[in-house]
Protein backbone atom coordinates (compact mmCIF):
# COMPACT_ATOMS: atom_id res chain seq x y z
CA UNK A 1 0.00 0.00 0.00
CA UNK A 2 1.47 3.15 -1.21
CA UNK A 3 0.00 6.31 1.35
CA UNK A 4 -0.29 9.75 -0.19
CA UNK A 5 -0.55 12.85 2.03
CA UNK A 6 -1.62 15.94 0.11
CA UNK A 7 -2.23 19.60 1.19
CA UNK A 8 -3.58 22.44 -1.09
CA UNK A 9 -3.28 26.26 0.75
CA UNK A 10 -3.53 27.66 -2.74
CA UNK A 11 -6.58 29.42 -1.87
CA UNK A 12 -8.66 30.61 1.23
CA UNK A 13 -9.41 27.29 1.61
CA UNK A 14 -7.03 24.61 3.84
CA UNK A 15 -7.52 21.05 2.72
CA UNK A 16 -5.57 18.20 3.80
CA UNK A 17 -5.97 14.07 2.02
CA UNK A 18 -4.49 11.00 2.94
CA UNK A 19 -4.96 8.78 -0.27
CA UNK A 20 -3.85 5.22 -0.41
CA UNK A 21 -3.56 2.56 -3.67
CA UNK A 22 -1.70 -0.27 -4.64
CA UNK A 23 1.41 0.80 -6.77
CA UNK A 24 0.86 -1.36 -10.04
CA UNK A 25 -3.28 -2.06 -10.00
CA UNK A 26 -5.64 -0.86 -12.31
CA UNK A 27 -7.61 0.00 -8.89
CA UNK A 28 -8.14 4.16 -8.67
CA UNK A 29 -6.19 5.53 -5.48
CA UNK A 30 -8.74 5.58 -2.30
CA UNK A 31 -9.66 8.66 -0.06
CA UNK A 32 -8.87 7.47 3.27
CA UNK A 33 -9.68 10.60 4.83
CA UNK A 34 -9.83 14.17 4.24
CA UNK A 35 -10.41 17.81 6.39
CA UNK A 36 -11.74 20.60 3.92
CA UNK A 37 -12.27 24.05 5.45
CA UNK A 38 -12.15 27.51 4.73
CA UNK A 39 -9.38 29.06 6.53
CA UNK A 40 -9.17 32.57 5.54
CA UNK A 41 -5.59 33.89 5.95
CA UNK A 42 -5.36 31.31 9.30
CA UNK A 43 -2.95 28.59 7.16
CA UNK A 44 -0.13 28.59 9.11
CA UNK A 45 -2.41 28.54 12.48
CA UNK A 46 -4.45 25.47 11.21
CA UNK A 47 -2.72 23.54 8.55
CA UNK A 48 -0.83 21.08 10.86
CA UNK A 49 -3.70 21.09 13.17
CA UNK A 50 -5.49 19.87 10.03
CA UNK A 51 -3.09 17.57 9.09
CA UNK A 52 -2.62 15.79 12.62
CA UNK A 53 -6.75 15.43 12.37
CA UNK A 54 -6.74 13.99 8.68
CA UNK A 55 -3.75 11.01 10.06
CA UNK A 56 -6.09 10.19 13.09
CA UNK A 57 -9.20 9.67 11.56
CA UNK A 58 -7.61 7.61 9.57
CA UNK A 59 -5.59 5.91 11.96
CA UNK A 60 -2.06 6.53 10.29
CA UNK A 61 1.29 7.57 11.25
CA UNK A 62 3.24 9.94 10.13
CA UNK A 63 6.05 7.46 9.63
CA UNK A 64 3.73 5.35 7.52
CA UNK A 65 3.33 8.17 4.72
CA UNK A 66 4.92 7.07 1.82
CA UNK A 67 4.87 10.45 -0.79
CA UNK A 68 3.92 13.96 -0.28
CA UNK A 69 2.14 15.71 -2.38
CA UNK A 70 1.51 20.14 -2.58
CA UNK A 71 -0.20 22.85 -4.35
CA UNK A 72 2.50 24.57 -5.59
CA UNK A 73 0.24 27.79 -7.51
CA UNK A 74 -0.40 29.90 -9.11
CA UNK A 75 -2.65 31.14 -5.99
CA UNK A 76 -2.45 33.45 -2.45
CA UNK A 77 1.47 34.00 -1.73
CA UNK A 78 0.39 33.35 1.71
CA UNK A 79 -0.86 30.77 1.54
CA UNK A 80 1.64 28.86 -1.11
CA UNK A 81 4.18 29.73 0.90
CA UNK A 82 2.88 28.04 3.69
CA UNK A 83 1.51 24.71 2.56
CA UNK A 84 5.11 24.20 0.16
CA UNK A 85 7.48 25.38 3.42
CA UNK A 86 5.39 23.15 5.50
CA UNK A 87 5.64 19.89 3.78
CA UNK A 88 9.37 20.38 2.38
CA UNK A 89 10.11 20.53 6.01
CA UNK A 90 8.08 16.85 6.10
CA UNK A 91 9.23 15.38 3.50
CA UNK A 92 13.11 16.40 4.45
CA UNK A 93 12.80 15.40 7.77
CA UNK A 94 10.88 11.75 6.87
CA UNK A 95 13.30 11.54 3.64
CA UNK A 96 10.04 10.86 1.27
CA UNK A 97 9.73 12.07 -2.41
CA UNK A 98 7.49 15.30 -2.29
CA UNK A 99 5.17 16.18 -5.80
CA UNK A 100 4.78 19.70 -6.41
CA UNK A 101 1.50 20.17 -8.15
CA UNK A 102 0.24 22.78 -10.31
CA UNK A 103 -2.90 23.97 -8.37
CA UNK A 104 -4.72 24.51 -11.96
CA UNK A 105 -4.05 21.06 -13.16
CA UNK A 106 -4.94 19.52 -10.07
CA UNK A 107 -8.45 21.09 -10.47
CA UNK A 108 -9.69 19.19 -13.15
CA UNK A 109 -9.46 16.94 -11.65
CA UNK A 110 -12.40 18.28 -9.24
CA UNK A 111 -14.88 17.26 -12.30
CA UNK A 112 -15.78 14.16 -14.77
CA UNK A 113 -13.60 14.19 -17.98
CA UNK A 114 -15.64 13.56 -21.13
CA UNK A 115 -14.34 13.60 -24.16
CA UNK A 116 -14.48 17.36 -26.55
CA UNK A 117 -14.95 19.18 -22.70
CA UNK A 118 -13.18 22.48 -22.21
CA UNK A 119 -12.35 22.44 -18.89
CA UNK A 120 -11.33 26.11 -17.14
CA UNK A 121 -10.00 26.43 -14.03
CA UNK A 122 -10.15 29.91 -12.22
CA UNK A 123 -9.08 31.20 -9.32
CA UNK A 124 -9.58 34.63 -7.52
CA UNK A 125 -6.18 36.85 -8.14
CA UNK A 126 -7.86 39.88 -5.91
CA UNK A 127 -7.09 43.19 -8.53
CA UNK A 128 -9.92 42.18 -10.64
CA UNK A 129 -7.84 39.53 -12.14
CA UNK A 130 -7.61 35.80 -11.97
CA UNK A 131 -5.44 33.27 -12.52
CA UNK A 132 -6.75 30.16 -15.26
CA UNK A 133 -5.79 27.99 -17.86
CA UNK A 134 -7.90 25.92 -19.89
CA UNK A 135 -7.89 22.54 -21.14
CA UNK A 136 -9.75 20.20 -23.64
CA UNK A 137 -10.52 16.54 -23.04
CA UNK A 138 -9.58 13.90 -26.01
CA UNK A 139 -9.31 10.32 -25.59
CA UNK A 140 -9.57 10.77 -21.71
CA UNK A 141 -6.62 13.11 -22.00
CA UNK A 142 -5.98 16.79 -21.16
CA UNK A 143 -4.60 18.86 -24.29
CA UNK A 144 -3.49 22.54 -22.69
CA UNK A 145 -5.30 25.26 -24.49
CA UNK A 146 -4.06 28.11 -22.48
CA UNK A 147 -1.06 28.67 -20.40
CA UNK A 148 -1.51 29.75 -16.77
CA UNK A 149 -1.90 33.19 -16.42
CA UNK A 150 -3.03 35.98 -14.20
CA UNK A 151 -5.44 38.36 -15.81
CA UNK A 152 -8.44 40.69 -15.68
CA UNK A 153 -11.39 37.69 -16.57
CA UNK A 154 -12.46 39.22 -20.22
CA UNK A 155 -8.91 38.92 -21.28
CA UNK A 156 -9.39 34.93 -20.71
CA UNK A 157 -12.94 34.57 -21.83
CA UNK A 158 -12.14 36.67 -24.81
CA UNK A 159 -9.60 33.78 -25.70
CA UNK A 160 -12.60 31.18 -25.64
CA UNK A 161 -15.47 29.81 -27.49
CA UNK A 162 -18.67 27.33 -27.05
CA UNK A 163 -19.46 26.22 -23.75
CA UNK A 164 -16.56 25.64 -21.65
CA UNK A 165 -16.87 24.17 -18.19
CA UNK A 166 -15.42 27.00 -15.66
CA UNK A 167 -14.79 25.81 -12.41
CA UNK A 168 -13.32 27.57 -8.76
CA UNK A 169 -14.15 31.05 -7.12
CA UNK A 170 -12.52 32.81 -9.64
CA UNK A 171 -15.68 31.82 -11.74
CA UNK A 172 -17.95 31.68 -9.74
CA UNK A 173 -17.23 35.66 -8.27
CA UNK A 174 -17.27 36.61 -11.95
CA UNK A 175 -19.99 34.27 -13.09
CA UNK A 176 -22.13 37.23 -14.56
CA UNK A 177 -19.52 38.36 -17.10
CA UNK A 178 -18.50 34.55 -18.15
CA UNK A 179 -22.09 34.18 -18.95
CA UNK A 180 -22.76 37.58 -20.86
CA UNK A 181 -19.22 36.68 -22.57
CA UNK A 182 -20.64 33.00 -23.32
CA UNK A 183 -23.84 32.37 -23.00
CA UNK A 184 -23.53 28.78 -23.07
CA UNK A 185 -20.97 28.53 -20.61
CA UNK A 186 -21.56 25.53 -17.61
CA UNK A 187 -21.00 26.93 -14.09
CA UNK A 188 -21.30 24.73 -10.49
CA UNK A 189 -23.40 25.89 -7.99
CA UNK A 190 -21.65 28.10 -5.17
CA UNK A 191 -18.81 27.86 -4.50
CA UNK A 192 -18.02 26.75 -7.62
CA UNK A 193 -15.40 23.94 -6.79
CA UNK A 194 -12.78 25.37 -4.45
CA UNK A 195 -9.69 23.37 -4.81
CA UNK A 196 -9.38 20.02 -2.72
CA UNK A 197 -6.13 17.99 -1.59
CA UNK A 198 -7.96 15.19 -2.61
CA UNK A 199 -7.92 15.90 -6.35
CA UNK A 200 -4.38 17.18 -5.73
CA UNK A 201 -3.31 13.89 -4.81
CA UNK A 202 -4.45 12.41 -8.26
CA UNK A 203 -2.86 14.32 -9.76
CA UNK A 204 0.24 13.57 -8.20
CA UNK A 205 0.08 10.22 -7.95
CA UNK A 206 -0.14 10.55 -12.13
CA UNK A 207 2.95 13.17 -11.85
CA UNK A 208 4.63 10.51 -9.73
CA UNK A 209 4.15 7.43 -12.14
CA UNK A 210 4.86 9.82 -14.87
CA UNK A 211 8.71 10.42 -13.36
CA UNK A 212 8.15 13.76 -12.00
CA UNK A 213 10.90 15.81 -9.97
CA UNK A 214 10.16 14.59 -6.40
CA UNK A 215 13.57 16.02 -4.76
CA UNK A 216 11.56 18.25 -2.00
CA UNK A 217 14.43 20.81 -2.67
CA UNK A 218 13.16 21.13 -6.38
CA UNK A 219 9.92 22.37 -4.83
CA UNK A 220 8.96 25.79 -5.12
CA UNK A 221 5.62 28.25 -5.02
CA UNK A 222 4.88 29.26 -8.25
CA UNK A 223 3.30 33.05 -8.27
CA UNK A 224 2.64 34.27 -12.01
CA UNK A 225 2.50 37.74 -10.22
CA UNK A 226 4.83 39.61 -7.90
CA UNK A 227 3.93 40.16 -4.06
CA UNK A 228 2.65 43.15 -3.62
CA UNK A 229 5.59 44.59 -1.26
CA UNK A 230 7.76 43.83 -3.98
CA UNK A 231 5.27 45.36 -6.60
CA UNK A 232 5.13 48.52 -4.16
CA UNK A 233 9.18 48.98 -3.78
CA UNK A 234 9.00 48.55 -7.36
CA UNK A 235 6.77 51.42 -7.81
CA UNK A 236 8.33 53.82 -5.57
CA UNK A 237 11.68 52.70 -7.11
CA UNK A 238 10.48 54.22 -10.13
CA UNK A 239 8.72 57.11 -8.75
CA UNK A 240 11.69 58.30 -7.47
CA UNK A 241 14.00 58.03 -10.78
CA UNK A 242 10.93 60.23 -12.87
């Protein structure tokens, strides 16, 4: 039995999965247990909290985790930072390969593949932009139609056609314009699937089988966007040369 632990902090929203499956089997990976919660700007408060509670419900060890598994972005710096310094330290310390996971690609994984779907995850940026990426499904496969990227929402929509499947609360707090943009767009109910750890971890898993980079060192946030104390120095840097 091969155990997964996964954490995504990519958003306001801490979730924690222990996944388990038989390395080799046809058998999709289990969901042994999971905590799902929205956290605010609490994550480094409550994520190990979480993760203790997700190992004792289901009656695990630490020293029985076999990979690691994190959202690595785009998404809150805060946050990122957080859930990748947090299980880099894990992994390290229990010598275990650690997945770094793109936090869009791991969200397609929040809804049925069929095949022609155009799949678009997006996520809440704050500035009136987002970050997304979209995706069609062939032959039970994802074929990337748009790069990640942070950017006002009718820059992205303008870039798509038909009735795409938009997904996270990056579509569902702009769900008016995606529909007057495309009418026959397909939108979740509220709150518009917020990332989970347990999708996360299928994603990795595939990453993992795959031959990903799993040297925890290799693991870094990815932001698409500057902090905003760096975009302010920035600013005044240039303010002051004008």
């Amino acid at each position: 039995m091969q155990l997964l632990l996964a954490a995504d902090t990519a958003t306001p929203v801490c979730s924690v999965a222990l996944c388990a499956r038989e390395p080799g089997s046809s058998v999709p990976p289990r969901l042994l247990a999971e905590a799902h919660f929205d956290a605010g700007r609490r994550h480094a408060e409550s994520l190990l909290d979480t993760m203790d509670a997700t190992l004792q419900l289901a009656g695990v060890a630490m020293e029985q985790i076999d990979l690691f598994a994190v959202a690595c972005g785009p998404g809150s710096f805060t946050g990122l930072r957080i859930g990748v310094a947090t299980w880099k330290g894990l992994a390290f310390a229990l010598n275990r390969p650690l997945i770094a996971v793109p936090t869009l690609d791991a969200m397609t994984r929040l809804v049925p593949w069929s095949d022609g779907t155009v799949v678009c995850p997006m996520i809440d940026a704050k500035m009136s932009e987002i970050f997304a990426s979209a995706y069609r499904i062939e032959r039970g496969e994802r074929v990337r139609l748009i790069e990640d990227a942070v950017l006002p929402p009718e820059k992205f929509l303008a870039q798509l056609s038909g009735a795409p499947l938009c997904i996270g609360d990056g579509a569902w707090l702009y769900r008016d314009r995606i529909l007057e943009a495309l009418p026959g767009a397909l939108l979740p109910l509220a709150p518009g699937c917020a990332p989970r750890a347990s999708a996360l971890a299928l994603e990795a898993y595939d990453r993992y089988d795959g031959g990903a980079d799993t040297d925890p060192g290799l693991a870094n946030p990815v932001y698409l966007r500057q902090p905003q104390v760096s975009m302010s120095k920035a600013a005044a840097a240039k303010a002051q040369q004008a």
